[in-house]
Protein backbone atom coordinates (compact mmCIF):
# COMPACT_ATOMS: atom_id res chain seq x y z
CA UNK A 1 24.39 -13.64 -11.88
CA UNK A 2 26.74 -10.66 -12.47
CA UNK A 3 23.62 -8.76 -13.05
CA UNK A 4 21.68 -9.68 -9.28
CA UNK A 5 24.60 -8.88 -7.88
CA UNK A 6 25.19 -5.34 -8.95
CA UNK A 7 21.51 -4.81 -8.30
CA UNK A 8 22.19 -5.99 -4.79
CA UNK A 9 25.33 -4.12 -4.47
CA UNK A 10 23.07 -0.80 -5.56
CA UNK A 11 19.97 -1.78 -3.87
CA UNK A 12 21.43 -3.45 -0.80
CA UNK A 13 19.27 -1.78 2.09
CA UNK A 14 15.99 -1.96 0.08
CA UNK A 15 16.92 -5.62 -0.15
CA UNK A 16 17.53 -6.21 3.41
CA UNK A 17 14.25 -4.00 3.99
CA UNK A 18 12.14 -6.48 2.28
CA UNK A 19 13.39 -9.40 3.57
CA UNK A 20 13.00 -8.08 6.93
CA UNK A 21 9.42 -6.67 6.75
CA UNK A 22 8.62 -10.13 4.73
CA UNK A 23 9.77 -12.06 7.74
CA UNK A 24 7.58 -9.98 10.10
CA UNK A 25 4.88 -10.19 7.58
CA UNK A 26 5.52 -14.20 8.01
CA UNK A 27 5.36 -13.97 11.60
CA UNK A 28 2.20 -11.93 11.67
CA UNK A 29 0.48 -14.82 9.70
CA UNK A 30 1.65 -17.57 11.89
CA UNK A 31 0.86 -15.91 14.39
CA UNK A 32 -2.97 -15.28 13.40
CA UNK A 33 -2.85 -19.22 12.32
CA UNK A 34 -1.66 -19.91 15.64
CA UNK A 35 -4.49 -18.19 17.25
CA UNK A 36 -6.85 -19.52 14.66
CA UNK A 37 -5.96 -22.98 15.39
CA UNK A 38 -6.22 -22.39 19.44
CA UNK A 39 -9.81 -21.08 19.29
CA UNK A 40 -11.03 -23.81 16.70
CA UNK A 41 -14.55 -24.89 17.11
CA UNK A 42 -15.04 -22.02 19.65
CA UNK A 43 -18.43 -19.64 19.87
CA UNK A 44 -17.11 -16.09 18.01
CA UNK A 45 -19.09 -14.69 20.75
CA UNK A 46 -17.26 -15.95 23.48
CA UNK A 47 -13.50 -15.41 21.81
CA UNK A 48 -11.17 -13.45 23.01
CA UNK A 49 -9.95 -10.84 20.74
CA UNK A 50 -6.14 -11.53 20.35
CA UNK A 51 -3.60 -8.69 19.10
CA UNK A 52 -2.13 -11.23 16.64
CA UNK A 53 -5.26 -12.02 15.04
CA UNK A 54 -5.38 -10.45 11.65
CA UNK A 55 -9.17 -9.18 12.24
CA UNK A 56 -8.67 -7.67 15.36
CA UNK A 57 -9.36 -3.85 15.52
CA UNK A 58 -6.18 -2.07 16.18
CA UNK A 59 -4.18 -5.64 16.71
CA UNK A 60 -0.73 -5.74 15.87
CA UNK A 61 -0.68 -7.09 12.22
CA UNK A 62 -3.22 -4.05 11.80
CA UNK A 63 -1.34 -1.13 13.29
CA UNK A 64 2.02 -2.26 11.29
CA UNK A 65 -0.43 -1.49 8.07
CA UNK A 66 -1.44 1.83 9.03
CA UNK A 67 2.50 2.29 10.12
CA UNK A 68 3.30 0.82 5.95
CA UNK A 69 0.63 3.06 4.69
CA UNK A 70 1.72 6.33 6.38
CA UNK A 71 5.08 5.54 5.45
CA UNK A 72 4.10 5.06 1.65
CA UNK A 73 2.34 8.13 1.87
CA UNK A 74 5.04 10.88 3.39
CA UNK A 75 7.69 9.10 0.73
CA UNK A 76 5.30 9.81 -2.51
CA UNK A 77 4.94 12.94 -0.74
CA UNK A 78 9.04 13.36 -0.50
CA UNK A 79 8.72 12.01 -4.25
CA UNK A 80 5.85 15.10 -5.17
CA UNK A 81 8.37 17.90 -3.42
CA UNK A 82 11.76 16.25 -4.74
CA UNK A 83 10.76 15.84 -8.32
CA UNK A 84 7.54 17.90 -8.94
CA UNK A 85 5.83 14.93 -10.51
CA UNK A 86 2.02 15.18 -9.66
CA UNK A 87 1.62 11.53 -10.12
CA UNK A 88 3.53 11.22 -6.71
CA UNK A 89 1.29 13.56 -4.80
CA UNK A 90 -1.83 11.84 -6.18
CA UNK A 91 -0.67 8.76 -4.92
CA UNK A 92 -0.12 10.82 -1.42
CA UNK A 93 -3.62 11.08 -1.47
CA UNK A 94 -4.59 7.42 -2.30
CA UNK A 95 -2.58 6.08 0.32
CA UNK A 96 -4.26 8.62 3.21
CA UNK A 97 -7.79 7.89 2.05
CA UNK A 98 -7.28 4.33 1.79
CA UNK A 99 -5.43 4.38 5.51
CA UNK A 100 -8.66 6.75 6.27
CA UNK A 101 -11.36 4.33 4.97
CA UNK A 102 -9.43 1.32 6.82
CA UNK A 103 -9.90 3.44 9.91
CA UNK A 104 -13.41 4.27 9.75
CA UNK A 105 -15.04 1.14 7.87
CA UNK A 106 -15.98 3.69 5.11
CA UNK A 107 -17.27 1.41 2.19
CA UNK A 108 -18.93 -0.93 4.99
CA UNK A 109 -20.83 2.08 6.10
CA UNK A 110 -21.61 2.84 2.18
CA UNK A 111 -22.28 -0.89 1.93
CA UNK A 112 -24.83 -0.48 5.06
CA UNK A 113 -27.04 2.52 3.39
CA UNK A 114 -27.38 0.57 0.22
CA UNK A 115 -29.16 -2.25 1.76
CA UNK A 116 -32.40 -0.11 1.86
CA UNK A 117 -32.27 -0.56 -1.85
CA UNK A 118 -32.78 -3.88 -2.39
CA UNK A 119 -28.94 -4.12 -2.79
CA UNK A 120 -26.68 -6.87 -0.32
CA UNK A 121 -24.34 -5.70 1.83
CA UNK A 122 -21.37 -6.73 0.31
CA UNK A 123 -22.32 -5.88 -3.33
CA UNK A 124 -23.35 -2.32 -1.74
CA UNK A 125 -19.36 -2.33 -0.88
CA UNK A 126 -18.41 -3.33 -4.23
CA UNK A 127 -20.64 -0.25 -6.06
CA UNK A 128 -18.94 2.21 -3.66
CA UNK A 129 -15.22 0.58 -4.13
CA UNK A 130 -15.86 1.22 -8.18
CA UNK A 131 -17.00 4.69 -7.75
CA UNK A 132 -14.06 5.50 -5.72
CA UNK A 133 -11.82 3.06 -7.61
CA UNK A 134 -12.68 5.12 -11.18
CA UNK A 135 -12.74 8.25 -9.91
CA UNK A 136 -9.21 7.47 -9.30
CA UNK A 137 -8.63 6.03 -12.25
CA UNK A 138 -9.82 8.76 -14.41
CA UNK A 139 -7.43 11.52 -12.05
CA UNK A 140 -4.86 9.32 -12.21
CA UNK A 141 -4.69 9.20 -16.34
CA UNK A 142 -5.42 13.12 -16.15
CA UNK A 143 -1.95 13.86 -13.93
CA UNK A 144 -0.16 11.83 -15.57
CA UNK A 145 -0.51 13.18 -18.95
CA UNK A 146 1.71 16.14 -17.04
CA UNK A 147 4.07 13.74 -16.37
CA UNK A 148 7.61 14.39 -17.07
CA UNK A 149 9.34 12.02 -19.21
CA UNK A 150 11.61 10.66 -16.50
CA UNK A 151 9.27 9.81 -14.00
CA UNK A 152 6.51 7.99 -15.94
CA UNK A 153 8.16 4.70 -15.74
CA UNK A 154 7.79 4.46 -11.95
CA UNK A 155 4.74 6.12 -11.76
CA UNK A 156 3.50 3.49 -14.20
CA UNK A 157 5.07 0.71 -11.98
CA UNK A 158 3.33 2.57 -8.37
CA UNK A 159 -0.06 1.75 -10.30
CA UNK A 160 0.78 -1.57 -10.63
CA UNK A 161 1.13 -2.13 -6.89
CA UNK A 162 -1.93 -0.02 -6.44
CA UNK A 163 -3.44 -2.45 -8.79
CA UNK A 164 -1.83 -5.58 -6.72
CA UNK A 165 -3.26 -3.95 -2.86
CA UNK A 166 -6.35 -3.14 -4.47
CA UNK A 167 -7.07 -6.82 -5.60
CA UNK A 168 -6.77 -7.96 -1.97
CA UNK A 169 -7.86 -5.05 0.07
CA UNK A 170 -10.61 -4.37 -2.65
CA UNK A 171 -11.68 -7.90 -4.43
CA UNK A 172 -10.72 -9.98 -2.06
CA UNK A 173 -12.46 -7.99 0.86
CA UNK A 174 -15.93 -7.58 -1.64
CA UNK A 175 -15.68 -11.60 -2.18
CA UNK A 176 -15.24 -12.70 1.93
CA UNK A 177 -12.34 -14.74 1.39
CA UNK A 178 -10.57 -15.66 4.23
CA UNK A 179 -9.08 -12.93 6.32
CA UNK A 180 -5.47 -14.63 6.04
CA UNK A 181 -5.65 -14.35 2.64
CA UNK A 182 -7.28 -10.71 2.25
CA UNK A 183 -5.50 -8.91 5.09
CA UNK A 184 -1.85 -11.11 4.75
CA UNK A 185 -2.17 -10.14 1.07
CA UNK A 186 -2.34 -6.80 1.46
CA UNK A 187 0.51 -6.53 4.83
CA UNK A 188 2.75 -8.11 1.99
CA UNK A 189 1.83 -5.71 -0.61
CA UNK A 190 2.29 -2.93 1.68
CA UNK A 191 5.65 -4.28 2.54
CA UNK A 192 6.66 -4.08 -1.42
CA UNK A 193 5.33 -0.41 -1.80
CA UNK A 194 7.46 0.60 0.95
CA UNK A 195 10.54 -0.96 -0.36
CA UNK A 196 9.83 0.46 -4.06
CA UNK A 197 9.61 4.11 -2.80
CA UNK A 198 12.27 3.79 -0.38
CA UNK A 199 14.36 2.82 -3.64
CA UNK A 200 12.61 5.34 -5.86
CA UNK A 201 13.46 8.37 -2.95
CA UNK A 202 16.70 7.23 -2.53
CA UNK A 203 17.79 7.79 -6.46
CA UNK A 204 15.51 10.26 -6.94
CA UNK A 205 17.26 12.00 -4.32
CA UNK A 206 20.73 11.15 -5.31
CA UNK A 207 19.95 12.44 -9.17
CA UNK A 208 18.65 15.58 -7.65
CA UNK A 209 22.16 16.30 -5.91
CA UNK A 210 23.92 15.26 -8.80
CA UNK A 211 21.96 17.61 -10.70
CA UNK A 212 22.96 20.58 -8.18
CA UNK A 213 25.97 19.56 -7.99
CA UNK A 214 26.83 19.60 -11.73
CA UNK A 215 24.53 22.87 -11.85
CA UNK A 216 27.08 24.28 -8.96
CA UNK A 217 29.98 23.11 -10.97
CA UNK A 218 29.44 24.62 -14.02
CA UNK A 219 28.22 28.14 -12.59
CA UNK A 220 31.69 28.04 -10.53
CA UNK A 221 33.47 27.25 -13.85
């Protein structure tokens, strides 16, 4: 117990973070349930887009996960400056093409040219996910051989979560699952990214000043 508690003690505004953008994440959902539930049994063509629906274009629960993405993306980009890890800047650039792609329907459009070729819609989505999705992979193992020693831990740990949003933005999305489960998945995972590189800035940031500030010390001495 001793143990959560100095983690809590440390981590005490990343804690309260999460729980507070898991409780709107909550809300979101019931919300979308809510309207679910209300239009049940009614024509799609006659519905009423709602701005708590998770499918609605530019809704609510959708412009809090462009907010979470851009977010993730300036902190890695902190991360890149603060620390000079590339890993940090490549994952800068994940989060901006993924928020880019979310914006413009870019793998339903890829998805839409492969039809021609005998290939279904959805599976046309999957082909250009992969491409993109090793391409990645492949520049991801290349930075981080340049990795310093210190920061390949949590760089490690970043494509973990990448690997956790892309099974429900990506997978999930491919397969049609329902929307609460594809789009509420991935609002949650967004909320833990944002809490991990909050944390990650915030000693990151400290350990740089410490490091100045011992640097400072000992040129004074």
């Amino acid at each position: 117990m001793s143990v959560f508690l100095r983690l809590f003690r440390t981590y005490r505004f990343e804690t309260c973070l999460l729980a507070g953008l898991l409780a709107i994440d909550s809300a979101l959902l019931a919300g979308h349930m809510a309207d679910a539930f209300s239009h049940l049994g009614e024509p799609a063509a006659i519905r009423t887009p709602s701005p708590w629906n998770l499918s609605t274009e530019w809704g609510i629960p959708e412009m809090l996960e462009y907010l979470l993405t851009a977010v993730c993306g300036l902190m890695a980009l902190r991360l890149w400056r603060v620390t000079g890890s590339g890993t940090y800047g490549f994952f800068a650039f994940v989060y901006f093409a993924a928020m880019t792609d979310n914006a413009f329907s870019l793998h339903e459009g890829a998805g839409h040219a492969l039809e021609p070729y005998g290939l279904a819609d959805h599976f046309g989505q999957f082909i250009a996910l992969s491409v993109f999705g090793l391409i990645m992979l492949l520049a991801f193992f290349k930075v981080f051989k340049a990795v310093p020693d210190a920061e390949r831990l949590s760089s490690l740990v970043l494509c973990g979560l990448f690997a956790g949003l892309a099974f429900f933005s990506v997978g999930l999305d491919v397969l049609h699952v329902p929307v609460v489960v594809e789009d509420g998945g991935e609002l949650i995972m967004l909320s833990v990214h944002t809490v991990f590189l909050k944390g990650l800035s915030r000693v990151r940031g400290l350990s740089l000043s410490e490091a100045r500030a011992d640097q400072s010390l000992s040129e004074a001495v």
